[in-house]
PDB file of N, CA and C in Angstrom:
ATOM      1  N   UNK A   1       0.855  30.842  -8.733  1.00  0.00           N
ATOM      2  CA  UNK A   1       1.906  30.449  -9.640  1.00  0.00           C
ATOM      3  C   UNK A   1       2.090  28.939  -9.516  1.00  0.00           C
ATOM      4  N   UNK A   2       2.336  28.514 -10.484  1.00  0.00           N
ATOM      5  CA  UNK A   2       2.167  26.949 -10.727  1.00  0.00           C
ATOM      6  C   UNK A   2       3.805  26.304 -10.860  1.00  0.00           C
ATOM      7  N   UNK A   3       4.399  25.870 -10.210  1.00  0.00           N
ATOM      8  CA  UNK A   3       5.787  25.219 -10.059  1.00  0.00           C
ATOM      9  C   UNK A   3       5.741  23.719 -10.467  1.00  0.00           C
ATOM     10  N   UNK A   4       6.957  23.271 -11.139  1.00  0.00           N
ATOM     11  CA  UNK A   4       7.117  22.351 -11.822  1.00  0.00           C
ATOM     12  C   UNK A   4       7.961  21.702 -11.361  1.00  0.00           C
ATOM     13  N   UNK A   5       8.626  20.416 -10.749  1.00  0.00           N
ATOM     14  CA  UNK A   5       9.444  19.703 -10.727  1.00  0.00           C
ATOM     15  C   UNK A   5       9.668  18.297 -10.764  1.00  0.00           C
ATOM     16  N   UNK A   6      10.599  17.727 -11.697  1.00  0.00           N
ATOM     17  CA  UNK A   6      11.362  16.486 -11.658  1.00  0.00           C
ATOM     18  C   UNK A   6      11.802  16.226 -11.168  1.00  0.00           C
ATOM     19  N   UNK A   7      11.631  14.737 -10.332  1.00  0.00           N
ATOM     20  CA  UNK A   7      11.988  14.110  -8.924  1.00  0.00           C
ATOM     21  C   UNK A   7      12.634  12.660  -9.894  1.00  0.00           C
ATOM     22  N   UNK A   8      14.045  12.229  -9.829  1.00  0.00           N
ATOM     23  CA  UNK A   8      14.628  11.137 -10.335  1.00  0.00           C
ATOM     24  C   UNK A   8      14.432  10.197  -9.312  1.00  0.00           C
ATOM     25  N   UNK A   9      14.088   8.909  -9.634  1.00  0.00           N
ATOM     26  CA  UNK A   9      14.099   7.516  -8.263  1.00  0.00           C
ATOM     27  C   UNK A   9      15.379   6.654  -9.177  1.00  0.00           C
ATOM     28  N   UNK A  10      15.961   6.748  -9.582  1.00  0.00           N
ATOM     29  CA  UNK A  10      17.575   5.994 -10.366  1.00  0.00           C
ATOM     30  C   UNK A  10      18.162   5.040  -9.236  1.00  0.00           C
ATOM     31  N   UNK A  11      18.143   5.925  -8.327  1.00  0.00           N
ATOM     32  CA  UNK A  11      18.572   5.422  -6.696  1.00  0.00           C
ATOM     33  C   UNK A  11      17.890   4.899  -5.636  1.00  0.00           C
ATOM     34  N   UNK A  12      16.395   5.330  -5.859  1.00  0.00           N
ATOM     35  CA  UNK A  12      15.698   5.153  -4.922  1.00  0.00           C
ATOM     36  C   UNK A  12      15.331   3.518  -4.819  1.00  0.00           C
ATOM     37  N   UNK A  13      15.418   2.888  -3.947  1.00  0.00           N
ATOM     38  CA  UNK A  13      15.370   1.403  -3.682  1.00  0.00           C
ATOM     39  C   UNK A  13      13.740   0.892  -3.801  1.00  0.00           C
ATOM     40  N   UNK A  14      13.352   0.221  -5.098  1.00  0.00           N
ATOM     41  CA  UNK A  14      12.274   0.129  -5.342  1.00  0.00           C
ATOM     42  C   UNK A  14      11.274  -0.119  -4.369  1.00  0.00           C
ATOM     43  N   UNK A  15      11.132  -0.599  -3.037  1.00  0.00           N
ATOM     44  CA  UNK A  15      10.177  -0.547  -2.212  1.00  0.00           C
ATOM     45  C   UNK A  15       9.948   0.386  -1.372  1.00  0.00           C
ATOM     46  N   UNK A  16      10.624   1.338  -2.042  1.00  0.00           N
ATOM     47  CA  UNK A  16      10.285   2.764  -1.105  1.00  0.00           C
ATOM     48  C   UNK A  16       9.740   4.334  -1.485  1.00  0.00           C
ATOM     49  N   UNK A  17       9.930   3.463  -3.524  1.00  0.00           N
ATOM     50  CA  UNK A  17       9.545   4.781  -4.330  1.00  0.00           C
ATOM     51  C   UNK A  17       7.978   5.212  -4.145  1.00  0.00           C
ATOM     52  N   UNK A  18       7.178   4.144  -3.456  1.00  0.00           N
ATOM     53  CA  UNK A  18       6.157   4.634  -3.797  1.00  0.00           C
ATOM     54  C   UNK A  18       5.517   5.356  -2.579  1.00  0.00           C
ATOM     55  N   UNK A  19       6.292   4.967  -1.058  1.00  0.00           N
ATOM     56  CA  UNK A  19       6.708   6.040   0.246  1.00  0.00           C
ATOM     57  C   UNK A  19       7.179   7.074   0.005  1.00  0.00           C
ATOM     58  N   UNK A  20       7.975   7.534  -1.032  1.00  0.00           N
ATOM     59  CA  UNK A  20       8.602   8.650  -1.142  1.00  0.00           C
ATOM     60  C   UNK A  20       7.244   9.989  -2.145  1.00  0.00           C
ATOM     61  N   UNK A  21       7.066   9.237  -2.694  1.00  0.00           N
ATOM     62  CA  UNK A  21       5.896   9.816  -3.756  1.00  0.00           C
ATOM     63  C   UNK A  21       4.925  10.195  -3.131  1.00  0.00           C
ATOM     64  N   UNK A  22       4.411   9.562  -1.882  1.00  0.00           N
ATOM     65  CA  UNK A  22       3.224   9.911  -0.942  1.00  0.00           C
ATOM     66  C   UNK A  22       3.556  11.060   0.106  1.00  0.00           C
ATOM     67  N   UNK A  23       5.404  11.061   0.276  1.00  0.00           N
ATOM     68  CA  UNK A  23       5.801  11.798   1.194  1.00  0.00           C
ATOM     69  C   UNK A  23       6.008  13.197   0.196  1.00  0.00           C
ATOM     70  N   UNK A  24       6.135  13.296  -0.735  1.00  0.00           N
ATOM     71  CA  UNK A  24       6.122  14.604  -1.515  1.00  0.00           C
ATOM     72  C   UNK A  24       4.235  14.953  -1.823  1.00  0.00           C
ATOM     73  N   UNK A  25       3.260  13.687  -2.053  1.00  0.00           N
ATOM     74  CA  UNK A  25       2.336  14.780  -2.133  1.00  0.00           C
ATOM     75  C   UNK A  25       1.531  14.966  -0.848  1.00  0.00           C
ATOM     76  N   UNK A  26       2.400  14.607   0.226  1.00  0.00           N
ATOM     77  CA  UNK A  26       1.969  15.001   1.407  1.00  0.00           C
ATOM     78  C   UNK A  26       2.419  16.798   1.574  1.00  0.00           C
ATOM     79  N   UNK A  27       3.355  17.069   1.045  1.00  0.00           N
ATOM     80  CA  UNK A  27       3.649  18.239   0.293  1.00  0.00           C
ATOM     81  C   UNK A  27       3.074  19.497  -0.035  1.00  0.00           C
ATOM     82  N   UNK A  28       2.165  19.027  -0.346  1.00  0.00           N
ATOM     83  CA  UNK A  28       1.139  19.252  -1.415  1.00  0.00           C
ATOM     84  C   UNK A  28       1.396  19.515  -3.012  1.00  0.00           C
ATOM     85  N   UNK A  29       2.712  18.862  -3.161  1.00  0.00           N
ATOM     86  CA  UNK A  29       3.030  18.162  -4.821  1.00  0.00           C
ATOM     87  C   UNK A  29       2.023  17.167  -5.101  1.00  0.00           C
ATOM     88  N   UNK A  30       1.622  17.673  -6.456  1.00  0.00           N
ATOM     89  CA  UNK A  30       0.466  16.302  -7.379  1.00  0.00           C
ATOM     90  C   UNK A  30       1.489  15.797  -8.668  1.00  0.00           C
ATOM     91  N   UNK A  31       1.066  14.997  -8.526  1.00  0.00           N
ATOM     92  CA  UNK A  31       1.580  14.057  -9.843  1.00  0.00           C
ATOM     93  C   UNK A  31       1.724  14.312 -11.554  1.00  0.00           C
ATOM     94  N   UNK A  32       2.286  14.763 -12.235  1.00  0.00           N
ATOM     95  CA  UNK A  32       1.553  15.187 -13.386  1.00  0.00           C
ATOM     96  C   UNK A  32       1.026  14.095 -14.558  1.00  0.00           C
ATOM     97  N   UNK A  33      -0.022  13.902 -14.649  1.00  0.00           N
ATOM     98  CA  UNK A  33      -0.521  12.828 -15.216  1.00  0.00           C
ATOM     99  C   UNK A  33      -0.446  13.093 -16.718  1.00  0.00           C
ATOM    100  N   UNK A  34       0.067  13.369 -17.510  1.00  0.00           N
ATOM    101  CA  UNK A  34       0.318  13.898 -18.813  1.00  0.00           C
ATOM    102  C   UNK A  34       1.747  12.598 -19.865  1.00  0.00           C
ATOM    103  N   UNK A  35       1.658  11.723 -18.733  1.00  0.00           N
ATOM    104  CA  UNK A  35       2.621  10.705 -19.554  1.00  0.00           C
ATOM    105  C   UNK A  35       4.146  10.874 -19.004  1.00  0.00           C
ATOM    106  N   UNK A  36       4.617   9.575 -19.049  1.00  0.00           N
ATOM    107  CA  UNK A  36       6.632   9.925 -18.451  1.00  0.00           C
ATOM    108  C   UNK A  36       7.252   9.362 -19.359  1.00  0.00           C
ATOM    109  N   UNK A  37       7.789   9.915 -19.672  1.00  0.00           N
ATOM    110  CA  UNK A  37       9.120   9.652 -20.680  1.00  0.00           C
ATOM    111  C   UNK A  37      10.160   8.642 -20.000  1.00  0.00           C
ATOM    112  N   UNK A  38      10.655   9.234 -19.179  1.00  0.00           N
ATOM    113  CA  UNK A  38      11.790   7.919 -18.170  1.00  0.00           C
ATOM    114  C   UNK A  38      11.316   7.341 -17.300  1.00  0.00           C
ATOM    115  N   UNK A  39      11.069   6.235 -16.876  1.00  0.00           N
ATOM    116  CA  UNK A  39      10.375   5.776 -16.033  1.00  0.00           C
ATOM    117  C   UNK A  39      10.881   5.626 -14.423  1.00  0.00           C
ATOM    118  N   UNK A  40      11.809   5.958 -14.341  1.00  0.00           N
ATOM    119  CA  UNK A  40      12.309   6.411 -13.315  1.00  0.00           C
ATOM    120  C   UNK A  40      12.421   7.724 -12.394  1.00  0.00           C
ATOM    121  N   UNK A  41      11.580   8.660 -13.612  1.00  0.00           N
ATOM    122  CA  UNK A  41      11.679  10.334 -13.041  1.00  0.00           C
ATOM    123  C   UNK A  41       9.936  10.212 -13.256  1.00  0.00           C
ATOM    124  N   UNK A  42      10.210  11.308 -11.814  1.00  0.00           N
ATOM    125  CA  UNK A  42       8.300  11.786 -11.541  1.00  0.00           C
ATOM    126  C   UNK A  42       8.163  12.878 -12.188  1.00  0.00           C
ATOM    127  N   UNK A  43       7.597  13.859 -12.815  1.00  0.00           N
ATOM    128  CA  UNK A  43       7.096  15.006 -12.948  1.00  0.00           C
ATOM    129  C   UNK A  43       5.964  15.632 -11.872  1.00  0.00           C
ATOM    130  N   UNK A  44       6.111  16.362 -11.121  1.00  0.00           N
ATOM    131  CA  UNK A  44       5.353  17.041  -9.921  1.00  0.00           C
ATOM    132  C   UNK A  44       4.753  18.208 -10.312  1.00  0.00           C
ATOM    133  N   UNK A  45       4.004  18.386  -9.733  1.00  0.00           N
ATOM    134  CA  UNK A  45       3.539  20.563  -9.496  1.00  0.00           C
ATOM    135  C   UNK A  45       3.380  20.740  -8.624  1.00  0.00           C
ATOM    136  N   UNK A  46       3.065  22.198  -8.071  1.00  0.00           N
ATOM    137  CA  UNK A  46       2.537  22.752  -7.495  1.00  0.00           C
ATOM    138  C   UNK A  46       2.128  24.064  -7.395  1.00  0.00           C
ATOM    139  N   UNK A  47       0.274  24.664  -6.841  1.00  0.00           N
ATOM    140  CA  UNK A  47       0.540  26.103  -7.079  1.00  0.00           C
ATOM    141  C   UNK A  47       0.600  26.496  -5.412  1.00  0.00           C
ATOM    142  N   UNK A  48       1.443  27.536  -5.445  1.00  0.00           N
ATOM    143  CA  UNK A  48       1.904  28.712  -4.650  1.00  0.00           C
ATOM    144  C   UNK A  48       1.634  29.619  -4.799  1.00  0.00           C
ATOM    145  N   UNK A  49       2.246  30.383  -3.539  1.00  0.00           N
ATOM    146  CA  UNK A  49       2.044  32.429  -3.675  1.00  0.00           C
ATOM    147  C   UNK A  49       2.939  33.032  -5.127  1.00  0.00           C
ATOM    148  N   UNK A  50       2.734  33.267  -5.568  1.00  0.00           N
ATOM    149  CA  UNK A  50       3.537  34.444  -6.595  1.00  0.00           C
ATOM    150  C   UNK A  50       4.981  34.905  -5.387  1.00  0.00           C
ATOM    151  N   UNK A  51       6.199  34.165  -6.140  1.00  0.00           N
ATOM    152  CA  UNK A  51       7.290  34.498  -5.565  1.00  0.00           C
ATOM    153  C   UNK A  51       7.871  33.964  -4.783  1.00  0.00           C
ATOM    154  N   UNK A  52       7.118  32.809  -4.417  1.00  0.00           N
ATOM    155  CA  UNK A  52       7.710  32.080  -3.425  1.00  0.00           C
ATOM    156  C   UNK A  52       9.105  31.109  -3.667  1.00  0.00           C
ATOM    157  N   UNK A  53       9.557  30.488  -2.724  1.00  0.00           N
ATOM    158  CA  UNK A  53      10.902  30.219  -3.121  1.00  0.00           C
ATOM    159  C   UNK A  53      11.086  29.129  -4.001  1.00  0.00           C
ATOM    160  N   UNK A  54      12.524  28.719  -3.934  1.00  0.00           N
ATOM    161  CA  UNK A  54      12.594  27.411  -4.581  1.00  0.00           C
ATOM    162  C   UNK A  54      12.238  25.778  -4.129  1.00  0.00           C
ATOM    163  N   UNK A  55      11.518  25.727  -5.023  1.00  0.00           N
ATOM    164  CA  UNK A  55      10.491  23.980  -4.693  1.00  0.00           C
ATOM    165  C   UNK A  55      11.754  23.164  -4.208  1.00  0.00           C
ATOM    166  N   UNK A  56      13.133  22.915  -4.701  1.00  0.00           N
ATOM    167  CA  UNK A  56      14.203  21.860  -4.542  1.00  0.00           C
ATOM    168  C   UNK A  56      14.559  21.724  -2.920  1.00  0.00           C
ATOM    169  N   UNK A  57      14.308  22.662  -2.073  1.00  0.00           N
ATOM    170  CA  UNK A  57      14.821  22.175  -0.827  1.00  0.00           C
ATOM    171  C   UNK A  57      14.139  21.105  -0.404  1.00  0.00           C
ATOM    172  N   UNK A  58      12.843  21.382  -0.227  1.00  0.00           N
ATOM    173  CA  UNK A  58      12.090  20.490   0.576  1.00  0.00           C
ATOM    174  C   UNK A  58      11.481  19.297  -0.584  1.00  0.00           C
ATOM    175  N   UNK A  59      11.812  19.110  -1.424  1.00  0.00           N
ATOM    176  CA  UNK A  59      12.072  17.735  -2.597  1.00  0.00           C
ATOM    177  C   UNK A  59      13.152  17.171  -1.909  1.00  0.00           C
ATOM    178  N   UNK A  60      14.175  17.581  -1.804  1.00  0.00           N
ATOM    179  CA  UNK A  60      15.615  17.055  -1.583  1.00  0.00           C
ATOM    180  C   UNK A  60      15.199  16.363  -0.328  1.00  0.00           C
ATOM    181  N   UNK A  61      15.089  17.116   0.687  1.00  0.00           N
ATOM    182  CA  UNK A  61      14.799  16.664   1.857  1.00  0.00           C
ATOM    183  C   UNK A  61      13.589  15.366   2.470  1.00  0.00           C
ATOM    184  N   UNK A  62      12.863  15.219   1.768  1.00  0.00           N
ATOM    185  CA  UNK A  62      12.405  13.952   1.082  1.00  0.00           C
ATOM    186  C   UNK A  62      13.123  12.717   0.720  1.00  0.00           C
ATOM    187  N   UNK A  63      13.936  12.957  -0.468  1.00  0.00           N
ATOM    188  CA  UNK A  63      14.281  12.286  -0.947  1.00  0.00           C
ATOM    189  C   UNK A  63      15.821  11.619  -0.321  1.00  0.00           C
ATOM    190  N   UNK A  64      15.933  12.591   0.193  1.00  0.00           N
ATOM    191  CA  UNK A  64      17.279  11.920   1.077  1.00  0.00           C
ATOM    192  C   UNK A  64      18.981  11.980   0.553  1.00  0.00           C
ATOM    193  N   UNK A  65      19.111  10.769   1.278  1.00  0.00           N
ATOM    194  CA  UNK A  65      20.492  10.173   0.624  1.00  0.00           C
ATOM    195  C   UNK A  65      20.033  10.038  -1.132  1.00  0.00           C
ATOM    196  N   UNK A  66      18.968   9.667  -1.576  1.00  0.00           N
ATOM    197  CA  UNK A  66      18.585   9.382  -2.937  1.00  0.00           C
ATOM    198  C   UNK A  66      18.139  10.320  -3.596  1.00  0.00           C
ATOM    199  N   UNK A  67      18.528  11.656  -3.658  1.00  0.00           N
ATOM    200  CA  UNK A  67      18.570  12.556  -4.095  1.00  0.00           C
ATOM    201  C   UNK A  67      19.027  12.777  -5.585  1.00  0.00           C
ATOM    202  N   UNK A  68      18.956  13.229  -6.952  1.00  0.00           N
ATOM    203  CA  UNK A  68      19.996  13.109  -7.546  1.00  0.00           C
ATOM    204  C   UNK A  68      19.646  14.467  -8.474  1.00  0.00           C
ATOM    205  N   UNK A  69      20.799  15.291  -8.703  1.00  0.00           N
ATOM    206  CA  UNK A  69      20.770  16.834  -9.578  1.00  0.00           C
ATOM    207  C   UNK A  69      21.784  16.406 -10.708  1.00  0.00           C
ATOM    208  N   UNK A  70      21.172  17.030 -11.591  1.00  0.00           N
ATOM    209  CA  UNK A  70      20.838  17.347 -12.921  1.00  0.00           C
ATOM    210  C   UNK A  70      22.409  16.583 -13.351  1.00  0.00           C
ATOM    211  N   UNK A  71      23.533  17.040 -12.646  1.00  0.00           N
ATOM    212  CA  UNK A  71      25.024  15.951 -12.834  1.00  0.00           C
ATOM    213  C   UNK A  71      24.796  15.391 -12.629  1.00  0.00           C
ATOM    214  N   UNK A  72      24.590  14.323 -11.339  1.00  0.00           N
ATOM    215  CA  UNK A  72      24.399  13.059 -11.262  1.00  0.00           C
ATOM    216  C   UNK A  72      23.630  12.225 -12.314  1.00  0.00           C
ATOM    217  N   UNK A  73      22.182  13.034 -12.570  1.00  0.00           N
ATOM    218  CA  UNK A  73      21.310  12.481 -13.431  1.00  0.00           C
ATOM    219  C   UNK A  73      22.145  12.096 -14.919  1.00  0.00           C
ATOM    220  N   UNK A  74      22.999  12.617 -15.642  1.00  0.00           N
ATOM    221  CA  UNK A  74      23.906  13.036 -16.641  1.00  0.00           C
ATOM    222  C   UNK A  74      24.701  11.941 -16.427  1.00  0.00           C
ATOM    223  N   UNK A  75      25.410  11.808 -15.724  1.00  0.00           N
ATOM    224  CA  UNK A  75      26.656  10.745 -14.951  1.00  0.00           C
ATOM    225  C   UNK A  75      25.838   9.667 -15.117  1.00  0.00           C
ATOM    226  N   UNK A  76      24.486   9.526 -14.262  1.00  0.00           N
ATOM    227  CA  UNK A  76      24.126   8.067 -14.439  1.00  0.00           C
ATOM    228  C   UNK A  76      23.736   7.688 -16.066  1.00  0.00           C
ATOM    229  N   UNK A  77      23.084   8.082 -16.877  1.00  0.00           N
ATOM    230  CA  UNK A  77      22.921   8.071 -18.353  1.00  0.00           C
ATOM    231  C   UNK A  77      24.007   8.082 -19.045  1.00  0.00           C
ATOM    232  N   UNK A  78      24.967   8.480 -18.783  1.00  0.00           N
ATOM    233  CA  UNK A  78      26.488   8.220 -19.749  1.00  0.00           C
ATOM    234  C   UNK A  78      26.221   9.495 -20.799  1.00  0.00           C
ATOM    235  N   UNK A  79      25.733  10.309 -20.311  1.00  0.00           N
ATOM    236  CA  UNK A  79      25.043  11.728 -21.158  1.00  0.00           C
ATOM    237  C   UNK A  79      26.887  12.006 -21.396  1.00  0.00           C
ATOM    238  N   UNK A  80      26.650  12.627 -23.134  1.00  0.00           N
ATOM    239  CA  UNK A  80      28.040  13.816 -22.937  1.00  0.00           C
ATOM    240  C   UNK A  80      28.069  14.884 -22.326  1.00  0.00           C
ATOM    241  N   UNK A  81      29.410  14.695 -21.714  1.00  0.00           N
ATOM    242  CA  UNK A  81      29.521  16.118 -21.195  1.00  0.00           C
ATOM    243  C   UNK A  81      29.444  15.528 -19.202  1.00  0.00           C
ATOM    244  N   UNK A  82      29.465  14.577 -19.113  1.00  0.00           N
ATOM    245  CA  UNK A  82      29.202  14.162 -17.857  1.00  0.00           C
ATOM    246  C   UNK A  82      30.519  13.311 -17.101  1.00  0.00           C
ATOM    247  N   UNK A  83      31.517  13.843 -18.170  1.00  0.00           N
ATOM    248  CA  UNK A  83      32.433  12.741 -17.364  1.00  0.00           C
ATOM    249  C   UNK A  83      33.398  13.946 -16.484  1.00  0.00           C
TER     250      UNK A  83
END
Protein backbone atom coordinates (compact mmCIF):
# COMPACT_ATOMS: atom_id res chain seq x y z
CA UNK A 1 0.00 0.00 0.00
CA UNK A 2 1.34 3.24 -1.11
CA UNK A 3 0.93 6.26 1.58
CA UNK A 4 0.93 9.80 0.80
CA UNK A 5 2.00 12.72 2.79
CA UNK A 6 2.41 16.55 2.96
CA UNK A 7 5.18 17.81 5.02
CA UNK A 8 4.78 21.99 5.36
CA UNK A 9 8.50 23.84 5.98
CA UNK A 10 6.37 27.57 6.60
CA UNK A 11 8.42 27.30 9.84
CA UNK A 12 11.13 25.39 9.14
CA UNK A 13 14.33 27.73 9.28
CA UNK A 14 15.70 27.66 5.80
CA UNK A 15 19.08 26.03 6.55
CA UNK A 16 17.68 23.12 7.89
CA UNK A 17 14.89 22.25 5.35
CA UNK A 18 17.04 20.41 3.42
CA UNK A 19 18.34 18.23 6.91
CA UNK A 20 14.94 17.66 7.57
CA UNK A 21 14.05 16.21 4.01
CA UNK A 22 17.07 13.78 4.25
CA UNK A 23 15.88 12.94 7.81
CA UNK A 24 12.37 11.83 6.47
CA UNK A 25 13.84 9.92 3.48
CA UNK A 26 16.03 8.35 5.82
CA UNK A 27 12.52 7.08 6.61
CA UNK A 28 12.17 5.55 3.83
CA UNK A 29 9.81 8.55 2.49
CA UNK A 30 10.72 9.52 -1.36
CA UNK A 31 10.02 12.69 -2.70
CA UNK A 32 7.21 13.00 -5.12
CA UNK A 33 8.61 14.37 -8.18
CA UNK A 34 5.36 15.19 -10.06
CA UNK A 35 5.67 19.14 -9.49
CA UNK A 36 4.74 21.49 -6.09
CA UNK A 37 2.28 23.76 -6.05
CA UNK A 38 3.47 25.67 -2.68
CA UNK A 39 6.79 25.87 -2.40
CA UNK A 40 7.05 25.47 0.97
CA UNK A 41 5.15 21.99 1.29
CA UNK A 42 6.92 18.57 0.30
CA UNK A 43 4.73 15.90 -1.07
CA UNK A 44 6.21 12.37 0.22
CA UNK A 45 5.26 8.53 -0.20
CA UNK A 46 5.65 5.61 0.88
CA UNK A 47 4.89 1.81 0.31
CA UNK A 48 4.07 -0.33 3.36
CA UNK A 49 2.32 -3.49 4.68
CA UNK A 50 -1.44 -3.29 3.87
CA UNK A 51 -2.78 -1.71 7.16
CA UNK A 52 -0.24 -0.33 8.65
CA UNK A 53 -0.57 2.70 10.77
CA UNK A 54 -0.61 6.27 10.46
CA UNK A 55 2.50 7.89 8.46
CA UNK A 56 1.96 11.44 10.78
CA UNK A 57 3.69 10.26 13.93
CA UNK A 58 6.97 9.67 12.85
CA UNK A 59 6.75 12.88 10.16
CA UNK A 60 5.94 14.93 13.19
CA UNK A 61 8.68 13.64 15.07
CA UNK A 62 11.10 14.76 12.50
CA UNK A 63 9.92 17.74 12.07
CA UNK A 64 9.82 18.91 15.51
CA UNK A 65 8.95 22.12 17.11
CA UNK A 66 8.27 22.94 13.13
CA UNK A 67 5.64 20.85 12.74
CA UNK A 68 2.49 22.33 11.29
CA UNK A 69 -1.40 20.52 10.88
CA UNK A 70 -3.76 21.29 8.58
CA UNK A 71 -5.02 24.54 11.28
CA UNK A 72 -1.99 25.94 11.58
CA UNK A 73 -1.35 25.50 7.84
CA UNK A 74 -4.97 27.52 7.36
CA UNK A 75 -3.97 30.18 10.11
CA UNK A 76 -0.73 30.77 8.39
CA UNK A 77 -2.47 31.46 4.75
CA UNK A 78 -5.24 33.69 6.17
CA UNK A 79 -7.48 30.67 4.68
CA UNK A 80 -11.37 31.22 5.72
CA UNK A 81 -12.48 29.61 8.31
CA UNK A 82 -9.12 29.84 10.22
CA UNK A 83 -9.62 32.48 12.56
Amino acid sequence: MRLYAAVSFARTPLEEISTKVEQIKTLGWREREDGRGDPWAVSFYKDVPEGEGDPEPELREVMGVYWLDADAIKALLGSPGSE
